[in-house]
N, C-alpha and C. Protein backbone atom coordinates (compact mmCIF):
# COMPACT_ATOMS: atom_id res chain seq x y z
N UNK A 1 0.85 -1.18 0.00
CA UNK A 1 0.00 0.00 0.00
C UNK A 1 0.89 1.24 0.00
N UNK A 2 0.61 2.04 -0.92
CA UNK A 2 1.35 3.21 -1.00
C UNK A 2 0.26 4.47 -0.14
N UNK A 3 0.67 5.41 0.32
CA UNK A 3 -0.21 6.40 0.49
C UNK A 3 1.10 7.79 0.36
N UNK A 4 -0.17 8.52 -0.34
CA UNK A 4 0.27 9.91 -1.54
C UNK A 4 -0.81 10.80 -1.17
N UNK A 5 -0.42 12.20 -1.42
CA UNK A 5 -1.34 13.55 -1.25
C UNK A 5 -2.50 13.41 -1.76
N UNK A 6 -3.59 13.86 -1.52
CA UNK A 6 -5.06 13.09 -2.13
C UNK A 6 -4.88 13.78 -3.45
N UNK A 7 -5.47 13.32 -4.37
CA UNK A 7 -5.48 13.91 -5.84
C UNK A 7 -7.47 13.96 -5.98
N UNK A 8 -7.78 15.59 -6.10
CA UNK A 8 -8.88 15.90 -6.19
C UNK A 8 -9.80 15.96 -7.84
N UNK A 9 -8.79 14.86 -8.47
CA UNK A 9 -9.24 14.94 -9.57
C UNK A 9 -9.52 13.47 -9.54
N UNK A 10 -9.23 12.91 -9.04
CA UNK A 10 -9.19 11.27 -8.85
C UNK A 10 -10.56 11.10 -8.49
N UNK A 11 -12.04 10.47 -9.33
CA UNK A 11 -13.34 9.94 -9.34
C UNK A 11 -12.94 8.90 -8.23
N UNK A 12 -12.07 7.92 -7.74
CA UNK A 12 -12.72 7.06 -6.95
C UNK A 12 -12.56 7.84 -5.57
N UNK A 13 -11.52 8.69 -5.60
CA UNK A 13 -11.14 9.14 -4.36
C UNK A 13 -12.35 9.94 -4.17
N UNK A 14 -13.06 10.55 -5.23
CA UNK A 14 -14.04 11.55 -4.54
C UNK A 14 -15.33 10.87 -4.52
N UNK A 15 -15.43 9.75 -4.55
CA UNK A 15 -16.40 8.74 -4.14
C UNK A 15 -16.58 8.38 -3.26
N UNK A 16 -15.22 8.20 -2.78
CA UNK A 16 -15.17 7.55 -1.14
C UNK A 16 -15.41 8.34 -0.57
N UNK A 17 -14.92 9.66 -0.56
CA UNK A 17 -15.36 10.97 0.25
C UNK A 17 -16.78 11.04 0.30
N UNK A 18 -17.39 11.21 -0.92
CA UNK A 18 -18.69 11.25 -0.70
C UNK A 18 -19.54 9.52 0.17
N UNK A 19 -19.27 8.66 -0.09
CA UNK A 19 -19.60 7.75 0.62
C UNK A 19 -19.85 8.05 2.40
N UNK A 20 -18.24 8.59 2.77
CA UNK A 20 -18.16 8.95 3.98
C UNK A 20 -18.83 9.92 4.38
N UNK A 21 -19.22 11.17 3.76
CA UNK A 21 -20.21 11.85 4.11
C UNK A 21 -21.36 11.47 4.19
N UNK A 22 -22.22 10.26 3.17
CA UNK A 22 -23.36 10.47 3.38
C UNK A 22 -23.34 8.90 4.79
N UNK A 23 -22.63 8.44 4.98
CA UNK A 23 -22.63 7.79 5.72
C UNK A 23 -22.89 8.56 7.52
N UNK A 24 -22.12 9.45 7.46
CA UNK A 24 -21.89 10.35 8.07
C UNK A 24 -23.66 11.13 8.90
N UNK A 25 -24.02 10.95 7.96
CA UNK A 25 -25.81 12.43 7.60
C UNK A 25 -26.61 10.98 7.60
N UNK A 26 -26.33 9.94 7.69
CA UNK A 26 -26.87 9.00 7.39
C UNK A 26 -27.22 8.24 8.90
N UNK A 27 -26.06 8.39 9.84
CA UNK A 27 -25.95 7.89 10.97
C UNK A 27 -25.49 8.69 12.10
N UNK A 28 -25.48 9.98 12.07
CA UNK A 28 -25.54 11.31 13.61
C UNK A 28 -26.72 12.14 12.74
N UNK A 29 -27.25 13.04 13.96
CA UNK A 29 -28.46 13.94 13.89
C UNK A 29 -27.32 15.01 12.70
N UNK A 30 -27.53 15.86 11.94
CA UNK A 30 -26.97 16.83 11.10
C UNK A 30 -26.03 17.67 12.22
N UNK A 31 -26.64 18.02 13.28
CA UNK A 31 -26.10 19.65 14.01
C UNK A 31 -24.35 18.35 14.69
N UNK A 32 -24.76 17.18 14.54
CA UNK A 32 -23.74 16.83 15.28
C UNK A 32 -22.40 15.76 13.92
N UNK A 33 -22.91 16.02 12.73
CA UNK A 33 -21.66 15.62 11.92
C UNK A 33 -20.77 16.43 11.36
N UNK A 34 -19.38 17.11 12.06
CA UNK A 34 -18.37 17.02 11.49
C UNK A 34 -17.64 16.46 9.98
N UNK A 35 -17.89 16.09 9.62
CA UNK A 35 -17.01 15.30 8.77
C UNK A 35 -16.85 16.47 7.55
N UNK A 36 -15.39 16.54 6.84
CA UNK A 36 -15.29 17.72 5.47
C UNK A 36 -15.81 17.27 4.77
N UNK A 37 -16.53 17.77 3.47
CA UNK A 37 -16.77 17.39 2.25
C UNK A 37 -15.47 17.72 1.66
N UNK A 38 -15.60 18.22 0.01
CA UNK A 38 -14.18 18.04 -0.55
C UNK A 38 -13.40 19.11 -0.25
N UNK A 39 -14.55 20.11 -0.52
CA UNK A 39 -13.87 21.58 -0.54
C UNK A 39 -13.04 21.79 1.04
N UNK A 40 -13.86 21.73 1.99
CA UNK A 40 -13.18 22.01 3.55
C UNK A 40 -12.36 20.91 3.57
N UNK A 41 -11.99 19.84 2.48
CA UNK A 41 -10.67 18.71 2.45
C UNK A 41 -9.52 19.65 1.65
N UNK A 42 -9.97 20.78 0.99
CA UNK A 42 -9.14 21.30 0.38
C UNK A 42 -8.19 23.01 1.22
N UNK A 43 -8.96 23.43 1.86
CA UNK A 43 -8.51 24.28 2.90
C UNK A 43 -7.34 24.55 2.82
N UNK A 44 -7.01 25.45 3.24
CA UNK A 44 -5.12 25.59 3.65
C UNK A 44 -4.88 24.97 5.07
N UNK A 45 -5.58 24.91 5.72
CA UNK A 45 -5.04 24.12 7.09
C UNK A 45 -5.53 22.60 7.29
N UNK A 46 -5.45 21.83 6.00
CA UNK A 46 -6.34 20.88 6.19
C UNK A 46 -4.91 20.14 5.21
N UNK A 47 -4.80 18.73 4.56
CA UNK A 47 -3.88 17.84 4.15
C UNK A 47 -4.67 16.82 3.82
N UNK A 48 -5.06 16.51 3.08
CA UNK A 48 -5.69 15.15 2.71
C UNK A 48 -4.53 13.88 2.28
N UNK A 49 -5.02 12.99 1.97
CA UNK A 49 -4.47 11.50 1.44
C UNK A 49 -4.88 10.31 1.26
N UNK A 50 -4.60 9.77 0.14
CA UNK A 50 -4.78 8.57 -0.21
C UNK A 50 -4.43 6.98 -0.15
N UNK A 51 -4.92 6.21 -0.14
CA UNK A 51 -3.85 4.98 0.10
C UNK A 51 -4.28 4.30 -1.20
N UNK A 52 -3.44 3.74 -1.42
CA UNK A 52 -3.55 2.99 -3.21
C UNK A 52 -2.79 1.82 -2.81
N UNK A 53 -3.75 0.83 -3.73
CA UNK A 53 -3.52 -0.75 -4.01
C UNK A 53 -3.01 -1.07 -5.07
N UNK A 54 -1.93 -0.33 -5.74
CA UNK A 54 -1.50 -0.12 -7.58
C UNK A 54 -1.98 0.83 -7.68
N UNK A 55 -3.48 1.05 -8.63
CA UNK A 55 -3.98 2.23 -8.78
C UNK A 55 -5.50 2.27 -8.28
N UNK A 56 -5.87 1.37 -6.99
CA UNK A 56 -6.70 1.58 -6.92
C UNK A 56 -7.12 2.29 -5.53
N UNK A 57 -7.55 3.19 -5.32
CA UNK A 57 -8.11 4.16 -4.06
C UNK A 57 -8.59 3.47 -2.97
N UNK A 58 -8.16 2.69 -1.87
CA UNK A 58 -8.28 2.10 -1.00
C UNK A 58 -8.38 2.79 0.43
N UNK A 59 -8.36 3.44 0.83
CA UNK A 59 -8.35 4.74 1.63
C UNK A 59 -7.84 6.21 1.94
N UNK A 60 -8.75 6.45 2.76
CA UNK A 60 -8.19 8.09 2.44
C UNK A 60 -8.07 8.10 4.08
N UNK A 61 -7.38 9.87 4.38
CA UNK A 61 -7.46 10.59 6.02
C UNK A 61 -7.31 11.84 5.99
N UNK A 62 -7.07 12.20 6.78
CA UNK A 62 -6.88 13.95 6.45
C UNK A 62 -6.23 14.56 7.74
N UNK A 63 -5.75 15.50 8.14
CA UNK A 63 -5.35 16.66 9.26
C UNK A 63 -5.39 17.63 9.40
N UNK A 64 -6.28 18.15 10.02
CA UNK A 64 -6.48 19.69 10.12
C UNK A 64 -5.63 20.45 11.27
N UNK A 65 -4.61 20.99 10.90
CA UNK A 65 -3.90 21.83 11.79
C UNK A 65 -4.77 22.74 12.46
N UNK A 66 -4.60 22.70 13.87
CA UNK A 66 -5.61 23.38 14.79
C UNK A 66 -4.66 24.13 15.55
N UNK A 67 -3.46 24.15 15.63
CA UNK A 67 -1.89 24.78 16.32
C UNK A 67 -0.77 24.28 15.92
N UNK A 68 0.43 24.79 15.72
CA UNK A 68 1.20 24.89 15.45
C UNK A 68 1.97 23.13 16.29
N UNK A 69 1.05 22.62 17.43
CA UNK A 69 1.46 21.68 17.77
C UNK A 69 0.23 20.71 18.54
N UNK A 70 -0.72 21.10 17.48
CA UNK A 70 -2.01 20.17 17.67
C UNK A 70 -2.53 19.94 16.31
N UNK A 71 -3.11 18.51 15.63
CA UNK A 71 -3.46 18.09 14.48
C UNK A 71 -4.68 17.01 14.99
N UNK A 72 -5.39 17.64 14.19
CA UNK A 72 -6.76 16.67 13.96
C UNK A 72 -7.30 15.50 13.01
N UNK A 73 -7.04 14.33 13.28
CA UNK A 73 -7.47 13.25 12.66
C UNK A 73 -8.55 13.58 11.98
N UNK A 74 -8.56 14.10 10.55
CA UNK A 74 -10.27 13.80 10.06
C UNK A 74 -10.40 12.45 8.65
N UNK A 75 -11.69 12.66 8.17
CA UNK A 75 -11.79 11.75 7.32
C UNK A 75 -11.25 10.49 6.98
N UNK A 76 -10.70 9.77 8.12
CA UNK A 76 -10.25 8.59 7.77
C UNK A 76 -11.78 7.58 7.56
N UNK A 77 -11.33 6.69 6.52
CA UNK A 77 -12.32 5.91 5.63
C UNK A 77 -11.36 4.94 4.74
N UNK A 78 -12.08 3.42 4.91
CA UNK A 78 -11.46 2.56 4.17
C UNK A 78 -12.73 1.46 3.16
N UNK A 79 -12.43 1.95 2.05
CA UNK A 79 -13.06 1.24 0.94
C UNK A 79 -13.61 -0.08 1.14
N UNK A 80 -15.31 -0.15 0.83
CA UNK A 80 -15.92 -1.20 1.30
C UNK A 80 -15.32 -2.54 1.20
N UNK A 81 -14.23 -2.46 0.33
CA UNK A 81 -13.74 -3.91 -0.75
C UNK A 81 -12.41 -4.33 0.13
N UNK A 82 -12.48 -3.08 0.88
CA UNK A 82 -11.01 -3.26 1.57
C UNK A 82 -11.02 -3.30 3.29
N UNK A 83 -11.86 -3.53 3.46
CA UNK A 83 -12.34 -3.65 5.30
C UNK A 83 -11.38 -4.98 5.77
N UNK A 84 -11.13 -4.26 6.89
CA UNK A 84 -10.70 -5.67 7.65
C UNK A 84 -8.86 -6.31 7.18
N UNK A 85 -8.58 -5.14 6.69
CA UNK A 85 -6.75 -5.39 5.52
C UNK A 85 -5.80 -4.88 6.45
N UNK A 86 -6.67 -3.67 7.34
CA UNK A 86 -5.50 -2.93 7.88
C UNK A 86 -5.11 -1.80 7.19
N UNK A 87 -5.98 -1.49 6.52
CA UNK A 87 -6.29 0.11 5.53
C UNK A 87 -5.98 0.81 6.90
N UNK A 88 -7.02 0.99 7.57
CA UNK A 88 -7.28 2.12 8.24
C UNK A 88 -6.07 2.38 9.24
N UNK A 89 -5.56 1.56 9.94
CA UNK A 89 -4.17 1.07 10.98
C UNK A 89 -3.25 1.68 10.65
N UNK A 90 -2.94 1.55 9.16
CA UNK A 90 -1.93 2.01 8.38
C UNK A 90 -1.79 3.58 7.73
N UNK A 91 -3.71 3.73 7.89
CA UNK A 91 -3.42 5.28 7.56
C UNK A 91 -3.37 6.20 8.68
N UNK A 92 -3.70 5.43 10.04
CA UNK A 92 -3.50 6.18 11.51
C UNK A 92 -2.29 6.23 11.36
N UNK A 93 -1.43 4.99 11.56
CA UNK A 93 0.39 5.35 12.06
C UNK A 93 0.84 6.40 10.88
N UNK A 94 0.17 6.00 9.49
CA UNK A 94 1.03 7.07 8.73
C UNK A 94 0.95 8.86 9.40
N UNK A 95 0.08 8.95 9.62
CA UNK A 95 -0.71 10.04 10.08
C UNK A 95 0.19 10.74 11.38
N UNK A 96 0.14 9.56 12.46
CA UNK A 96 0.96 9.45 13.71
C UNK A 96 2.58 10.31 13.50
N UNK A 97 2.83 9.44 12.07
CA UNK A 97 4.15 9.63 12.06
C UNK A 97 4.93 11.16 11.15
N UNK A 98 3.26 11.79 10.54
CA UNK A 98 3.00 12.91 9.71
C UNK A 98 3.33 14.22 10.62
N UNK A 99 2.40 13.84 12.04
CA UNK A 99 2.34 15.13 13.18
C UNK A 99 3.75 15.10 13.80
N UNK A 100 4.30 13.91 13.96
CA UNK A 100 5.69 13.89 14.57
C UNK A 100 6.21 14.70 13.55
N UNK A 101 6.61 14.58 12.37
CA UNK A 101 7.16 15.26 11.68
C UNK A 101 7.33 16.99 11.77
N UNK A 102 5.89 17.59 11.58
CA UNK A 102 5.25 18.57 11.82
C UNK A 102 5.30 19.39 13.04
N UNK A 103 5.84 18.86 14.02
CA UNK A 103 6.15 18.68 15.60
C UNK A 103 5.00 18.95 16.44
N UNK A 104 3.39 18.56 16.19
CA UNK A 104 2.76 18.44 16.70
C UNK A 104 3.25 17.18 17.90
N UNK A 105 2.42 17.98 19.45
CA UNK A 105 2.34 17.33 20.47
C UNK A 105 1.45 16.30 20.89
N UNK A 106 0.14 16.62 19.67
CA UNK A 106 -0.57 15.62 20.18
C UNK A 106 -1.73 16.16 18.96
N UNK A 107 -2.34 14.78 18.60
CA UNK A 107 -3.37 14.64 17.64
C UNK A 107 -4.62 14.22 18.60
N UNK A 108 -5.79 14.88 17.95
CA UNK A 108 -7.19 14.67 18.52
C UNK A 108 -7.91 14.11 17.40
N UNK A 109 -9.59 13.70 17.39
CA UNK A 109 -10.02 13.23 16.85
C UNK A 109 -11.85 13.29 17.37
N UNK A 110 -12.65 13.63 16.80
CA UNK A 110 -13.92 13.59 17.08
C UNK A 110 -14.37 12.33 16.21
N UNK A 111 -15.42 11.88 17.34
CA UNK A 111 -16.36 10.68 16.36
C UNK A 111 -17.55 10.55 17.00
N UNK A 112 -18.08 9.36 16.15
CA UNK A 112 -19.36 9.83 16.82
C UNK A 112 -19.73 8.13 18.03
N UNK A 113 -21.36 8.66 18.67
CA UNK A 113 -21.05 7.91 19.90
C UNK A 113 -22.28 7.03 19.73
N UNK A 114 -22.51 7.06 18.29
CA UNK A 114 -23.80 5.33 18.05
C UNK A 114 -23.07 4.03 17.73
N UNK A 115 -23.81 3.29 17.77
CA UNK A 115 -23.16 1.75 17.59
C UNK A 115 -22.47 2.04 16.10
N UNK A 116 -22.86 2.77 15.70
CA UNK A 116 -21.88 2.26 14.31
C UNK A 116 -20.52 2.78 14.20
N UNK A 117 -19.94 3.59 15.16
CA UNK A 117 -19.18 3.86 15.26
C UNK A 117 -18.11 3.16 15.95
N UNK A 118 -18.53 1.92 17.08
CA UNK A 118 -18.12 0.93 17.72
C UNK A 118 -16.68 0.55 17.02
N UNK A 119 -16.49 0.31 15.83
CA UNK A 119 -15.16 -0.54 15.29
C UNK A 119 -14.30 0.99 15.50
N UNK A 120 -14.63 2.09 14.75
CA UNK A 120 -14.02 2.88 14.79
C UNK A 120 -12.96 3.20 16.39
N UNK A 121 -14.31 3.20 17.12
CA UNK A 121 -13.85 3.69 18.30
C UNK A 121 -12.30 3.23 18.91
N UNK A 122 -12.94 1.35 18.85
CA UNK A 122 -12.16 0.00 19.25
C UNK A 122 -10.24 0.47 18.51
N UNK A 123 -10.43 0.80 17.12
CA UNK A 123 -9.38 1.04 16.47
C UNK A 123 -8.21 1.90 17.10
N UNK A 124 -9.11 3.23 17.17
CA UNK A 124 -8.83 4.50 17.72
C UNK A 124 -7.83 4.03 19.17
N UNK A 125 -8.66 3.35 20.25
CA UNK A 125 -7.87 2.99 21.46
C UNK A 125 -6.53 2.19 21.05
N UNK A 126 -6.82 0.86 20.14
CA UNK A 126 -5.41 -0.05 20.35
C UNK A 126 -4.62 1.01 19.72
N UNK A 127 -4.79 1.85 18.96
CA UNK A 127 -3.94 2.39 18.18
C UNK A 127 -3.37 3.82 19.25
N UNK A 128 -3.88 3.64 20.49
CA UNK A 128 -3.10 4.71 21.25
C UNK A 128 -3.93 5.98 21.84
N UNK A 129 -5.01 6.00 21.39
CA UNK A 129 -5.79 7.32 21.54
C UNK A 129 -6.43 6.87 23.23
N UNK A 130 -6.44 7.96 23.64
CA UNK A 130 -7.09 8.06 24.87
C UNK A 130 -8.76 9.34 24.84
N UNK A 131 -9.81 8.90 25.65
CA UNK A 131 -11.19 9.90 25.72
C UNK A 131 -10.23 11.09 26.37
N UNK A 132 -11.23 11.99 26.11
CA UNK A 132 -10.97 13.93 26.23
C UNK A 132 -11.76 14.82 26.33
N UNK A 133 -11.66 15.68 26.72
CA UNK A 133 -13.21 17.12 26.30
C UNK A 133 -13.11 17.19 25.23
N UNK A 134 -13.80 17.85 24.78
CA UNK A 134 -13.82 18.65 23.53
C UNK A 134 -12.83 19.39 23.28
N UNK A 135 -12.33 19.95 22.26
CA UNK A 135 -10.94 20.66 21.71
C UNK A 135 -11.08 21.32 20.86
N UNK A 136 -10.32 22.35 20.65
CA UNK A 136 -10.52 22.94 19.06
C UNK A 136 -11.88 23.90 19.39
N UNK A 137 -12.52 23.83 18.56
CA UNK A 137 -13.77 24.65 18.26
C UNK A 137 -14.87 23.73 19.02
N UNK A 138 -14.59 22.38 19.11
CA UNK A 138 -15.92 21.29 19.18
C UNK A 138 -16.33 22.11 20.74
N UNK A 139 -17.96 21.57 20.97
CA UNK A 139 -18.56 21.95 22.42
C UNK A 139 -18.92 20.97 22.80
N UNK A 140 -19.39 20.40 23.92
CA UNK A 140 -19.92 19.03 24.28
C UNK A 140 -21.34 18.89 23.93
N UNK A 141 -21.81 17.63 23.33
CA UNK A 141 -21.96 17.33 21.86
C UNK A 141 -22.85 15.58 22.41
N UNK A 142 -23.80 15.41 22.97
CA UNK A 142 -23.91 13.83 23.41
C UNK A 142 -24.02 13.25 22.40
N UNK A 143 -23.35 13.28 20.94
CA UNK A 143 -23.15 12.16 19.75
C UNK A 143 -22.23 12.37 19.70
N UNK A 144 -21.45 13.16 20.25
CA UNK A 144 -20.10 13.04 19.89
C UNK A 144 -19.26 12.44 20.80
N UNK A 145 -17.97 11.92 20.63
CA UNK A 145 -16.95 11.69 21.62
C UNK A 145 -15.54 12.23 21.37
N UNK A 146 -14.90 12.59 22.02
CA UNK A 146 -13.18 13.35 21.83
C UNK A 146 -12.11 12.23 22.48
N UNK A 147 -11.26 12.11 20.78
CA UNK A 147 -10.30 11.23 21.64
C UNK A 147 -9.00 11.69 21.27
N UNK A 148 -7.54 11.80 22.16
CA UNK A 148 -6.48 12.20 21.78
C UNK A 148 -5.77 11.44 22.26
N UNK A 149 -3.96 12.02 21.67
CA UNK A 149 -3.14 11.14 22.13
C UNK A 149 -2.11 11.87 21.76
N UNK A 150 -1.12 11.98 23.08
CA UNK A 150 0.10 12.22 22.95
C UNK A 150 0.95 11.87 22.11
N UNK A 151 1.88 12.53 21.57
CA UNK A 151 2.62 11.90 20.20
C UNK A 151 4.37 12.96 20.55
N UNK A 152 5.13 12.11 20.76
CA UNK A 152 6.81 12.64 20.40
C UNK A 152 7.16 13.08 19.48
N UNK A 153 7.57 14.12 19.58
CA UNK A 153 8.01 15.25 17.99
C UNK A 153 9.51 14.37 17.91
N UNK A 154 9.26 14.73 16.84
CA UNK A 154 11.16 14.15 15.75
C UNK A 154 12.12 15.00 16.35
């Protein structure tokens, strides 16, 4: 699996995006989904990416710089065809290892707090994240949940 800068010209990549959104509007009340569409994926404080199987669009993630040493996990999503591979694992540590770079202290992450969010959640912990208040702009939110995690700058 390779993962590369999202390319906003790329149809599958902006499929999956849209997938994840309506998944998104599909399963929290509206006032409580977060998630970017393409354009707020395109932002200046925002970074998108892709993960590719050869040439095929297997997941995406994103980071929204919120400080100079805080980064926000958004849009991670892994292609229906590709569940269960270790897509998503792989686009956290990449991610992990993005903010180290960046010399963020610590990455956060909003999600949401219905059963369907359950795997997500499960992921989120082995992979290091610990629960939190709210951060950033978010307010407390009972569909939502805040999770972060300390991270060592390079």
């Amino acid at each position: 699996m390779k993962i590369v800068e999202a390319d906003f010209t790329n149809q599958a990549f902006l499929e999956l995006i849209r997938e994840h959104l309506a998944d998104m509007y599909a399963t929290s009340p509206l006032e409580s989904v977060h998630a970017l569409g393409v354009e707020s994926l395109q932002a200046e404080d925002v970074t998108a990416w892709m993960a590719l199987d050869g040439t095929k669009v297997v997941g995406c993630v994103a980071m929204k710089e919120l400080s100079p040493f805080h980064g926000e996990l958004k849009s991670l999503r892994t292609h229906a065809r590709h569940l269960h591979k270790g897509v998503a694992k792989t686009l956290i540590q990449f991610l992990l290892e993005e903010g180290k770079r960046r010399g963020y202290q610590r990455i956060s992450l909003e999600t949401g707090v219905e059963d369907y969010f359950i795997p997500a959640r499960k992921l989120y912990e082995r992979e290091g994240f610990g629960y939190t208040e709210p951060f950033g702009e978010y307010t407390d939110d009972p569909n939502s949940c805040f999770m972060t995690m300390q991270i060592e700058t390079a």
